[in-house]
PDB file of N, CA and C in Angstrom:
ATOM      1  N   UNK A   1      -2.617  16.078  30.652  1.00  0.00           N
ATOM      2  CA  UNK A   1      -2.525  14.666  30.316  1.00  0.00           C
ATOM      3  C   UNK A   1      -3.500  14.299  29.213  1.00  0.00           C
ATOM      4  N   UNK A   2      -4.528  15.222  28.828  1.00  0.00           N
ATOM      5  CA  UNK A   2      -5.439  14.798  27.791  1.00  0.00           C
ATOM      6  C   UNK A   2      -5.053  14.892  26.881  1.00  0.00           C
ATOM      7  N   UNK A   3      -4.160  15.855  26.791  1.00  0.00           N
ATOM      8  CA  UNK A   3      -3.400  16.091  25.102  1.00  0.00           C
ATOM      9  C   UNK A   3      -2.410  15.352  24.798  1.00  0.00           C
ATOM     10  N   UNK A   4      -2.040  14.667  26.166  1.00  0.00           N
ATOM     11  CA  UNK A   4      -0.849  13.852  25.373  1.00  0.00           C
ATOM     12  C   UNK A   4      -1.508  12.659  24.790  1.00  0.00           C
ATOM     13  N   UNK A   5      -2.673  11.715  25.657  1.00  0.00           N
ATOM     14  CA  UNK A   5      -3.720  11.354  25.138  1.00  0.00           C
ATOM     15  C   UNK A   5      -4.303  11.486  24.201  1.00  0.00           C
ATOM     16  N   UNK A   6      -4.628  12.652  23.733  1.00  0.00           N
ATOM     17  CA  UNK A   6      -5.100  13.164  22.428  1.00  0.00           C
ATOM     18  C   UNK A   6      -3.915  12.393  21.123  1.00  0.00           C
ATOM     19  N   UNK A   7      -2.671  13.278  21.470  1.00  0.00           N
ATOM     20  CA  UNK A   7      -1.561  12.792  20.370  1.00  0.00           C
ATOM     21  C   UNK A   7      -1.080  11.038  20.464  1.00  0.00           C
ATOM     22  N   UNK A   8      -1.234  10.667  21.230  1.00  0.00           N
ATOM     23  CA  UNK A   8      -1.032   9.272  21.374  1.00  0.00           C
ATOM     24  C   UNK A   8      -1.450   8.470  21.184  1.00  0.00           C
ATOM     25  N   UNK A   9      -2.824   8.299  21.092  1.00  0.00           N
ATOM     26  CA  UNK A   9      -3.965   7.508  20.767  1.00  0.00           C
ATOM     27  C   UNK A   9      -4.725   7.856  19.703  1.00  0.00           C
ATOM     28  N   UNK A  10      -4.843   9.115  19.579  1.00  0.00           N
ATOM     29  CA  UNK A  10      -5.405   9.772  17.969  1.00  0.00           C
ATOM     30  C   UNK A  10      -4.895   9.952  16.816  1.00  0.00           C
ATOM     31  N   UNK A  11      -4.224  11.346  16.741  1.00  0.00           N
ATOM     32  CA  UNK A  11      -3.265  11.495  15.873  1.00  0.00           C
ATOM     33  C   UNK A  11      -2.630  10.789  15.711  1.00  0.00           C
ATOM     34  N   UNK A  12      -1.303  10.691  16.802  1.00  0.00           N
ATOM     35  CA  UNK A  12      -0.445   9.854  15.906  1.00  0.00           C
ATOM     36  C   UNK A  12      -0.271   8.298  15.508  1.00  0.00           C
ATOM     37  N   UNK A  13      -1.349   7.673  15.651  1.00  0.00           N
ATOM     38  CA  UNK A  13      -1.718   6.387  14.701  1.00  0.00           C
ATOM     39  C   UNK A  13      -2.509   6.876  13.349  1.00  0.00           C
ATOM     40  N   UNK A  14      -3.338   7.571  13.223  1.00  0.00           N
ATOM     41  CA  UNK A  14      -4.075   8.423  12.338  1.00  0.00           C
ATOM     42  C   UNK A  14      -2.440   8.684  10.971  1.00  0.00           C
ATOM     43  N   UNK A  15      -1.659   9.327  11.398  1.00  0.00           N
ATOM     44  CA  UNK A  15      -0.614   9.690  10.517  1.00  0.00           C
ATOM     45  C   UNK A  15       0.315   8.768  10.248  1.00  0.00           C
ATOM     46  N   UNK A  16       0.258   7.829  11.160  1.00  0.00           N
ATOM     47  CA  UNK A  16       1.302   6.573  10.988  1.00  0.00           C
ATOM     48  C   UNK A  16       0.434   5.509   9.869  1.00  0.00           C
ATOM     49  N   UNK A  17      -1.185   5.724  10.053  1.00  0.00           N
ATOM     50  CA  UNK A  17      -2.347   4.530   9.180  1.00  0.00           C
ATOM     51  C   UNK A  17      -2.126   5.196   7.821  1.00  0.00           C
ATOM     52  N   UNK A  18      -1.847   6.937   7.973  1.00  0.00           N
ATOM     53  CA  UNK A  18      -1.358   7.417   6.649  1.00  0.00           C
ATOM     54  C   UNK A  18       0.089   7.100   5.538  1.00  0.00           C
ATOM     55  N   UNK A  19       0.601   7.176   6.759  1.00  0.00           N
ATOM     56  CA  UNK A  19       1.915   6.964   5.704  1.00  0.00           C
ATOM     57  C   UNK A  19       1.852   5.618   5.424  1.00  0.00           C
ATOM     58  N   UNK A  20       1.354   4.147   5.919  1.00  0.00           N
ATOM     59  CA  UNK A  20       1.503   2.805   5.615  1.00  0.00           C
ATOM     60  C   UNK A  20       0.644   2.891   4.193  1.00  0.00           C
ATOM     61  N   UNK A  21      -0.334   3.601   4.297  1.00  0.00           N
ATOM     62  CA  UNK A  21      -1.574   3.684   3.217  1.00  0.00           C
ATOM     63  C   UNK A  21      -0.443   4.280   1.589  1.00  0.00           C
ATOM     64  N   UNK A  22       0.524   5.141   2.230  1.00  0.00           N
ATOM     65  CA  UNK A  22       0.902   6.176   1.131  1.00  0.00           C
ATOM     66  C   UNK A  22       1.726   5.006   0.571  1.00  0.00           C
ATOM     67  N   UNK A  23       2.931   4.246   1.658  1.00  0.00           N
ATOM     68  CA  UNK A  23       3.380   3.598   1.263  1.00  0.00           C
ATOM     69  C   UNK A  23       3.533   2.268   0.417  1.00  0.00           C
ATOM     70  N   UNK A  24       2.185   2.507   0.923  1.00  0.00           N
ATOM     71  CA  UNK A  24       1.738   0.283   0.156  1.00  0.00           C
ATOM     72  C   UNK A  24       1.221   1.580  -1.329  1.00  0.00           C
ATOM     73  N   UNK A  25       0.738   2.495  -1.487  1.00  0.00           N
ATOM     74  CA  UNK A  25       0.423   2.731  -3.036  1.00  0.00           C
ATOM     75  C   UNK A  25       1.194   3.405  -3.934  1.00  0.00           C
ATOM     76  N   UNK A  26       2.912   3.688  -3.189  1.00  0.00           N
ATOM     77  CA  UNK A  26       3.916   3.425  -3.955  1.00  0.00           C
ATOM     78  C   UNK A  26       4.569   2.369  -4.468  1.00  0.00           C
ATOM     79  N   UNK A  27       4.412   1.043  -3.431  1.00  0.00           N
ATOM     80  CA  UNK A  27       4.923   0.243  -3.950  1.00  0.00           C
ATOM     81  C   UNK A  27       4.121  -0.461  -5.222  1.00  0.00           C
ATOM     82  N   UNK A  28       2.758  -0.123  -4.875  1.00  0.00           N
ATOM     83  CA  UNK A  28       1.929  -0.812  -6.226  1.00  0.00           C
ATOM     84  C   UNK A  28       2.376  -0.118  -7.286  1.00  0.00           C
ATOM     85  N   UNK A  29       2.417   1.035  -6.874  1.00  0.00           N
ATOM     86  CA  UNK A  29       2.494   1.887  -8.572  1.00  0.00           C
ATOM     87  C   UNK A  29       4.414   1.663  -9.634  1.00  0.00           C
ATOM     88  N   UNK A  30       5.090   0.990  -8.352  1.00  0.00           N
ATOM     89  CA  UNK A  30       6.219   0.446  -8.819  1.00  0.00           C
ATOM     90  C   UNK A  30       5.941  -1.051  -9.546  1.00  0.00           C
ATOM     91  N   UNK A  31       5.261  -2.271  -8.946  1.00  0.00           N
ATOM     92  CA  UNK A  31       5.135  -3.020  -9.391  1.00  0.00           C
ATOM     93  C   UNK A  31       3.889  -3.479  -9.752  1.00  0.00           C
ATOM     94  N   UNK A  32       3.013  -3.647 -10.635  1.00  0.00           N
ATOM     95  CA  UNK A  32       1.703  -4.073 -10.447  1.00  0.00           C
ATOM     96  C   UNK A  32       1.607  -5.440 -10.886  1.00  0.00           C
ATOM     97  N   UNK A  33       1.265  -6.027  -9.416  1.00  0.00           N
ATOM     98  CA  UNK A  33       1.230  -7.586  -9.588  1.00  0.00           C
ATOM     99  C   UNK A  33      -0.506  -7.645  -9.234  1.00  0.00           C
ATOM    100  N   UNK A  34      -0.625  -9.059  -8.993  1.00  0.00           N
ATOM    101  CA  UNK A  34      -2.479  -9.073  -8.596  1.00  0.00           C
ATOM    102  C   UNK A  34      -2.170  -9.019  -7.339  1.00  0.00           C
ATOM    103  N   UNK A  35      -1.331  -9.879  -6.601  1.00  0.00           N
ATOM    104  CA  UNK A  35      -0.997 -10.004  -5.168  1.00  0.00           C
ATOM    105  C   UNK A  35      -0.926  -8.464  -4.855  1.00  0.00           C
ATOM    106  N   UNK A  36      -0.018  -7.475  -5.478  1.00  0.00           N
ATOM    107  CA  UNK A  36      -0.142  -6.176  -4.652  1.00  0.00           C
ATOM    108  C   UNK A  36      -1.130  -5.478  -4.701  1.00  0.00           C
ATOM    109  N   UNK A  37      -2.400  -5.370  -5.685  1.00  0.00           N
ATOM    110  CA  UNK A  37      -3.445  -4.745  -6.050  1.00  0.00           C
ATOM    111  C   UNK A  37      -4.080  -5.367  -4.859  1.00  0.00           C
ATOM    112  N   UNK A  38      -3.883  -6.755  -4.343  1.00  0.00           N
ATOM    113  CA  UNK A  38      -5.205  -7.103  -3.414  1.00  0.00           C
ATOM    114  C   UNK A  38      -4.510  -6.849  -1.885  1.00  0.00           C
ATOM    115  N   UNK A  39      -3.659  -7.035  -1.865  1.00  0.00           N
ATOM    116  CA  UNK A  39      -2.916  -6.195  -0.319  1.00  0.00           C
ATOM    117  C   UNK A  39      -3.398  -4.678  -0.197  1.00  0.00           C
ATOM    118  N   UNK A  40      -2.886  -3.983  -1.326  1.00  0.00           N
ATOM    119  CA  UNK A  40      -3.090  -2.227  -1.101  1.00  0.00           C
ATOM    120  C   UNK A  40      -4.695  -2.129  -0.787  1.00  0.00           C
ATOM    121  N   UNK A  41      -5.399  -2.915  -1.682  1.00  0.00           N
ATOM    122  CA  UNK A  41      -6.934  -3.026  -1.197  1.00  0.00           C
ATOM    123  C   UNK A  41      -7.136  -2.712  -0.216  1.00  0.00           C
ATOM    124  N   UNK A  42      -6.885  -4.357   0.372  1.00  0.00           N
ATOM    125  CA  UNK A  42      -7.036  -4.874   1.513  1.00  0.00           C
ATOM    126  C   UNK A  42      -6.484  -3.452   3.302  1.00  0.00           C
ATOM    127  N   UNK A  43      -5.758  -3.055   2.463  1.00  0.00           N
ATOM    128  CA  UNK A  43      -4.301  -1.819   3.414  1.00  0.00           C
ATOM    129  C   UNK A  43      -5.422  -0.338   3.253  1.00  0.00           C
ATOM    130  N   UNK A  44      -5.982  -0.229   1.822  1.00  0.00           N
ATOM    131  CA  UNK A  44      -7.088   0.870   2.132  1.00  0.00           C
ATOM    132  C   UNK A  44      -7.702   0.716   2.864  1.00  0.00           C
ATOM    133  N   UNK A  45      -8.690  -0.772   2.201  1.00  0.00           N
ATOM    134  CA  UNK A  45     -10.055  -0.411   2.730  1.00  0.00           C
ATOM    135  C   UNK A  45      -9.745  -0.171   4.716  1.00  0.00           C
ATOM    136  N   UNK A  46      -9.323  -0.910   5.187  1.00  0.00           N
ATOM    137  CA  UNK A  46      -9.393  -0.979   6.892  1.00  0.00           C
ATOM    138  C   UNK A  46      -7.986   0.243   7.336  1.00  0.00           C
ATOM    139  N   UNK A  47      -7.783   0.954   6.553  1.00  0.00           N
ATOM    140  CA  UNK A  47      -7.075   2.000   6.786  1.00  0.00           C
ATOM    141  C   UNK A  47      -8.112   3.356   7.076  1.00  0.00           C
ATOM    142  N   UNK A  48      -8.737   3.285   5.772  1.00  0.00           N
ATOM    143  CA  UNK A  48     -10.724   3.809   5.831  1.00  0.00           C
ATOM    144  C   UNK A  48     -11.221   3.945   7.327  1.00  0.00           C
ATOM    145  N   UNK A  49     -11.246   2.331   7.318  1.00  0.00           N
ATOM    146  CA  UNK A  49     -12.259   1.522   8.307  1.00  0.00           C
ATOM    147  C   UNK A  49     -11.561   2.593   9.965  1.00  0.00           C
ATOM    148  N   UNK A  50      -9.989   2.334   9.940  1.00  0.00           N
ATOM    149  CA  UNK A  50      -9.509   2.773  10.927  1.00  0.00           C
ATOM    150  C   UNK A  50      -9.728   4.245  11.240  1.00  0.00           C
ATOM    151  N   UNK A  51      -9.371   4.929  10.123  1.00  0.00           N
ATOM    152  CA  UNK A  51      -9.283   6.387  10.600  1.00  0.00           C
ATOM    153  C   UNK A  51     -11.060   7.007  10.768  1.00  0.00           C
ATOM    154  N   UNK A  52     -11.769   6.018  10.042  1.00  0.00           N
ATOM    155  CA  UNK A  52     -12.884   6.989  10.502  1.00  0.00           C
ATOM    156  C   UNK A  52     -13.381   6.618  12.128  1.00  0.00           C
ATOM    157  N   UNK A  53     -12.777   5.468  12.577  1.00  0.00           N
ATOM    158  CA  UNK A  53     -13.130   4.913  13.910  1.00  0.00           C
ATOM    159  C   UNK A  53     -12.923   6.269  15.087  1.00  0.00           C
ATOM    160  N   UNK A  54     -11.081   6.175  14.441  1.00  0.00           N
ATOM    161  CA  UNK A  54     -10.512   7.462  14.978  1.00  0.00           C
ATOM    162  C   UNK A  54     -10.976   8.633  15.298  1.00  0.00           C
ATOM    163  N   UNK A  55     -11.456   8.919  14.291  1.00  0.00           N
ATOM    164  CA  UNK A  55     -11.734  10.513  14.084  1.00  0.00           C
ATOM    165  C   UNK A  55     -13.536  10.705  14.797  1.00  0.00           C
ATOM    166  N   UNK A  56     -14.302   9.416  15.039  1.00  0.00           N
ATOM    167  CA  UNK A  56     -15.461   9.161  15.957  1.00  0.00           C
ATOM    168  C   UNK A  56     -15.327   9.028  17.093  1.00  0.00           C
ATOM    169  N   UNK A  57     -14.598   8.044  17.268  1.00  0.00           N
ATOM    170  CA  UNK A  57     -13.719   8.852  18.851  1.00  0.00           C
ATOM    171  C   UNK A  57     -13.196   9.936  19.450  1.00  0.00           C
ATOM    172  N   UNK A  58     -12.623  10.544  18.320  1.00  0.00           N
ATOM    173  CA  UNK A  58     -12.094  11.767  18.597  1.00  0.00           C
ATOM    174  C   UNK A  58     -13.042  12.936  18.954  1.00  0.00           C
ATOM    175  N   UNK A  59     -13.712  13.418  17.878  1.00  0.00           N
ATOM    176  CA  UNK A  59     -14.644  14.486  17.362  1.00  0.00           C
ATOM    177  C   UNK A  59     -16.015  14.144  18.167  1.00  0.00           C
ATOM    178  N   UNK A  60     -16.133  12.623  18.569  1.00  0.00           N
ATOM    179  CA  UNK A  60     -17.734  12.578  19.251  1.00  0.00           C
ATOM    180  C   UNK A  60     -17.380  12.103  20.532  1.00  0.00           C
ATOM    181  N   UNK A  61     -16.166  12.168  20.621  1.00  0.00           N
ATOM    182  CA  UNK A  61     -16.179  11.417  22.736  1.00  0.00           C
ATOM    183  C   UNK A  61     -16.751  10.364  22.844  1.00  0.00           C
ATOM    184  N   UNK A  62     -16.598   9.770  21.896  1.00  0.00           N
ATOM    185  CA  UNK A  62     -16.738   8.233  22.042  1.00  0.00           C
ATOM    186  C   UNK A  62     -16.318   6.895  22.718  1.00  0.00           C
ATOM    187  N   UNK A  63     -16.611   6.126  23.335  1.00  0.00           N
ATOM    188  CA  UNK A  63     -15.924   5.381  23.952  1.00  0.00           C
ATOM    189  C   UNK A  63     -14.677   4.623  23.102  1.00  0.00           C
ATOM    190  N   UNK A  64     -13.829   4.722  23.756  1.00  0.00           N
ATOM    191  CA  UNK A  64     -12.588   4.594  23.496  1.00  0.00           C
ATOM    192  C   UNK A  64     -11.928   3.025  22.964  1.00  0.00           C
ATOM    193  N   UNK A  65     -11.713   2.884  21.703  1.00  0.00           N
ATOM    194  CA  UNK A  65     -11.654   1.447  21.154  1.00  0.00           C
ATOM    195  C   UNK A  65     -10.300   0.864  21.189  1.00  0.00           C
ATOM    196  N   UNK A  66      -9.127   0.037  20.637  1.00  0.00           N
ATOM    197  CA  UNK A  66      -8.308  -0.444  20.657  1.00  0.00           C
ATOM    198  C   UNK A  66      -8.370  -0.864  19.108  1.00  0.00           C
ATOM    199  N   UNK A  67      -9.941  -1.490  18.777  1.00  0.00           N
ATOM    200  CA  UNK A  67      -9.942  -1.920  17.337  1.00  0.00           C
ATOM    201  C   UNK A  67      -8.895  -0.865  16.302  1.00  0.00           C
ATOM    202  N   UNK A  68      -8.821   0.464  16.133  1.00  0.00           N
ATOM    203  CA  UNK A  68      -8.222   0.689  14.820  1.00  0.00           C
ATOM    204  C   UNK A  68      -6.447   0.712  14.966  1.00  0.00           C
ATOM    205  N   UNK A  69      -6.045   0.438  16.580  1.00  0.00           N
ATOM    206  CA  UNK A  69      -4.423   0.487  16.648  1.00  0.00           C
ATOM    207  C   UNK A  69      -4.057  -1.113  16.039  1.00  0.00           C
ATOM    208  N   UNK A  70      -5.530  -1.517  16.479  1.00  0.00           N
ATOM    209  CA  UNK A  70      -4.963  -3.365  16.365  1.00  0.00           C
ATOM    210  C   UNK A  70      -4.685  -3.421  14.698  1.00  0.00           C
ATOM    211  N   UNK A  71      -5.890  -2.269  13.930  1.00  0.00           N
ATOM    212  CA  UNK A  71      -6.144  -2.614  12.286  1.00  0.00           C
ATOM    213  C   UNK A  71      -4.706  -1.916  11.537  1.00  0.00           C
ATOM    214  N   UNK A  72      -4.248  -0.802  12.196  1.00  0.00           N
ATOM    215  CA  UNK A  72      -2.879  -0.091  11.772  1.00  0.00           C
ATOM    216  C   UNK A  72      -1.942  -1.399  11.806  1.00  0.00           C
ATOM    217  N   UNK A  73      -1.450  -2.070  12.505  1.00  0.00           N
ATOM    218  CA  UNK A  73      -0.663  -3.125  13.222  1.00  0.00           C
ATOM    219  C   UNK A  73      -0.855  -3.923  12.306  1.00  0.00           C
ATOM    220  N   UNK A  74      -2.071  -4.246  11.830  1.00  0.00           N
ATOM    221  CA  UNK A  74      -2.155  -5.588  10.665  1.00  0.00           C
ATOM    222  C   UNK A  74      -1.746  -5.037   9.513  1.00  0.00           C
ATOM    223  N   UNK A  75      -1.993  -3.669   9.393  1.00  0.00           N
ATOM    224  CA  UNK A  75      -1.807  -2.912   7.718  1.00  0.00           C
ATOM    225  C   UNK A  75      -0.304  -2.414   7.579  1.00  0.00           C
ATOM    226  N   UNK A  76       0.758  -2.366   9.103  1.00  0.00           N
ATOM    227  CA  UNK A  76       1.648  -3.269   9.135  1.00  0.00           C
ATOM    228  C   UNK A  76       2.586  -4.029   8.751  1.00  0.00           C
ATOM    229  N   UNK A  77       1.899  -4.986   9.545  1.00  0.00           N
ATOM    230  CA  UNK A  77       2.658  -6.567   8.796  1.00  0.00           C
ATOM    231  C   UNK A  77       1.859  -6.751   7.182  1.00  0.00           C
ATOM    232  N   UNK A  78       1.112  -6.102   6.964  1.00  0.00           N
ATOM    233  CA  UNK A  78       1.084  -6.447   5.460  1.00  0.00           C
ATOM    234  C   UNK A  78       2.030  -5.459   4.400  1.00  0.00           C
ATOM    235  N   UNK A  79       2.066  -4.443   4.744  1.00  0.00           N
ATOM    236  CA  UNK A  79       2.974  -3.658   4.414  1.00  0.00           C
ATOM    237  C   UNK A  79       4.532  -4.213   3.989  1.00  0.00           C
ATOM    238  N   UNK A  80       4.805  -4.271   5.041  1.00  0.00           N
ATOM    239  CA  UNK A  80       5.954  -5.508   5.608  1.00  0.00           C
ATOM    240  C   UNK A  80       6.052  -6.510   4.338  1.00  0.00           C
ATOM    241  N   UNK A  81       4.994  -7.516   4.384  1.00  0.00           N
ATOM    242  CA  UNK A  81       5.090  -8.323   3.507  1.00  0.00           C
ATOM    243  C   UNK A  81       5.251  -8.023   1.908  1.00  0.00           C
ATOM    244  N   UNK A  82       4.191  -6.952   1.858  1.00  0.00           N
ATOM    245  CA  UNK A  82       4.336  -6.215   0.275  1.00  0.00           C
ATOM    246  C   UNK A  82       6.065  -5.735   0.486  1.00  0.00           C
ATOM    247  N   UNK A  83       6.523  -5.487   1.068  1.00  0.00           N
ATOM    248  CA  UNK A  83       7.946  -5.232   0.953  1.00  0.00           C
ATOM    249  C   UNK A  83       8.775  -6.122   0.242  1.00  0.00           C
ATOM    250  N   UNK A  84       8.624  -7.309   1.395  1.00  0.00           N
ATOM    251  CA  UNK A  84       9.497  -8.468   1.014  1.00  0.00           C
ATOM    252  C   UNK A  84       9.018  -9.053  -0.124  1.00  0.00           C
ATOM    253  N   UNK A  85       7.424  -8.906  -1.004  1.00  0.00           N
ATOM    254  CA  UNK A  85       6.649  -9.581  -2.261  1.00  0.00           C
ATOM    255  C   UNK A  85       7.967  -8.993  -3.158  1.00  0.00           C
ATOM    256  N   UNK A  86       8.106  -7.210  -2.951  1.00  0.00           N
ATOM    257  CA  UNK A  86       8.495  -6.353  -4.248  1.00  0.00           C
ATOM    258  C   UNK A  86      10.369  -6.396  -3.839  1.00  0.00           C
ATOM    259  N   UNK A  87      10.895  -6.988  -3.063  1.00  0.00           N
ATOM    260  CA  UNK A  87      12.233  -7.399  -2.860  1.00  0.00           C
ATOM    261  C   UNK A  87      12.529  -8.539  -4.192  1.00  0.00           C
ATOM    262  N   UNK A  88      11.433  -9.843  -3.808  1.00  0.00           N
ATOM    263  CA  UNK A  88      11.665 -11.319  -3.982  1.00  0.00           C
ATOM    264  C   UNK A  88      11.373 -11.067  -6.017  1.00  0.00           C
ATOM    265  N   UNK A  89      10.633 -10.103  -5.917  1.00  0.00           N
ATOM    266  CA  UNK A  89      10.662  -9.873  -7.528  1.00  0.00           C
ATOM    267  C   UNK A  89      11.004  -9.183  -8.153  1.00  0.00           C
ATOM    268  N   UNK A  90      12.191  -8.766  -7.511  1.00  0.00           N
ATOM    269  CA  UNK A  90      13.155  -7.548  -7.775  1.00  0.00           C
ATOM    270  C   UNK A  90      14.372  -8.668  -8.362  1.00  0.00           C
ATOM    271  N   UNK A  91      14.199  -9.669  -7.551  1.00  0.00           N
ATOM    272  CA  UNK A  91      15.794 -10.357  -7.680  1.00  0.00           C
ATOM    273  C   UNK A  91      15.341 -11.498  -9.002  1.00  0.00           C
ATOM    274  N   UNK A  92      13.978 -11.565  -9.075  1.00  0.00           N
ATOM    275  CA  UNK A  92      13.714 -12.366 -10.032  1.00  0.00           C
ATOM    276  C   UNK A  92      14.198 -11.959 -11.449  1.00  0.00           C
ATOM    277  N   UNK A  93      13.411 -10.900 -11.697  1.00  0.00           N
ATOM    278  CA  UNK A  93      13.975 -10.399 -12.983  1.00  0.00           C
ATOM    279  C   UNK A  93      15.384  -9.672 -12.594  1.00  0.00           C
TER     280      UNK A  93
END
């Protein structure tokens, strides 16, 4: 049961905080607005913030947080939103 633990709570938010990260800096590199430069920021920096939480928990048996699933979840819905930003100015031009 620890390993599924392990993959459930570690890893695989860890790879899911990755691909949102990969994803918000494709969409910048498709459109560069100011709004997306300060989202992808915003989607690094606490992507950072998250995985090193992770990987302190992980690697040091640390007491066990909730903070970096909650910070994936926000990076997210911002994601999300950079979606619908690079939709709404798709149809513009």
């Amino acid at each position: 049961m620890d390993d599924l633990e392990l993959y459930l709570y570690g890893i695989l938010p860890m790879i899911f905080g990755l691909f949102i990260l990969l994803k918000s800096i494709q969409i910048l590199s498709n459109g560069k607005t100011i709004l997306n430069w300060i989202i992808s920021t915003i989607i690094l920096v606490s992507t950072l913030f998250a995985e090193y939480i992770l990987a302190f928990v992980l690697f040091k048996e640390a007491w066990p947080t909730y903070l970096p699933h909650i910070l994936i979840l926000f990076n997210l819905l911002l994601l999300f939103a950079q979606i619908k930003i690079k939709k709404r100015n798709a149809q513009i031009i």
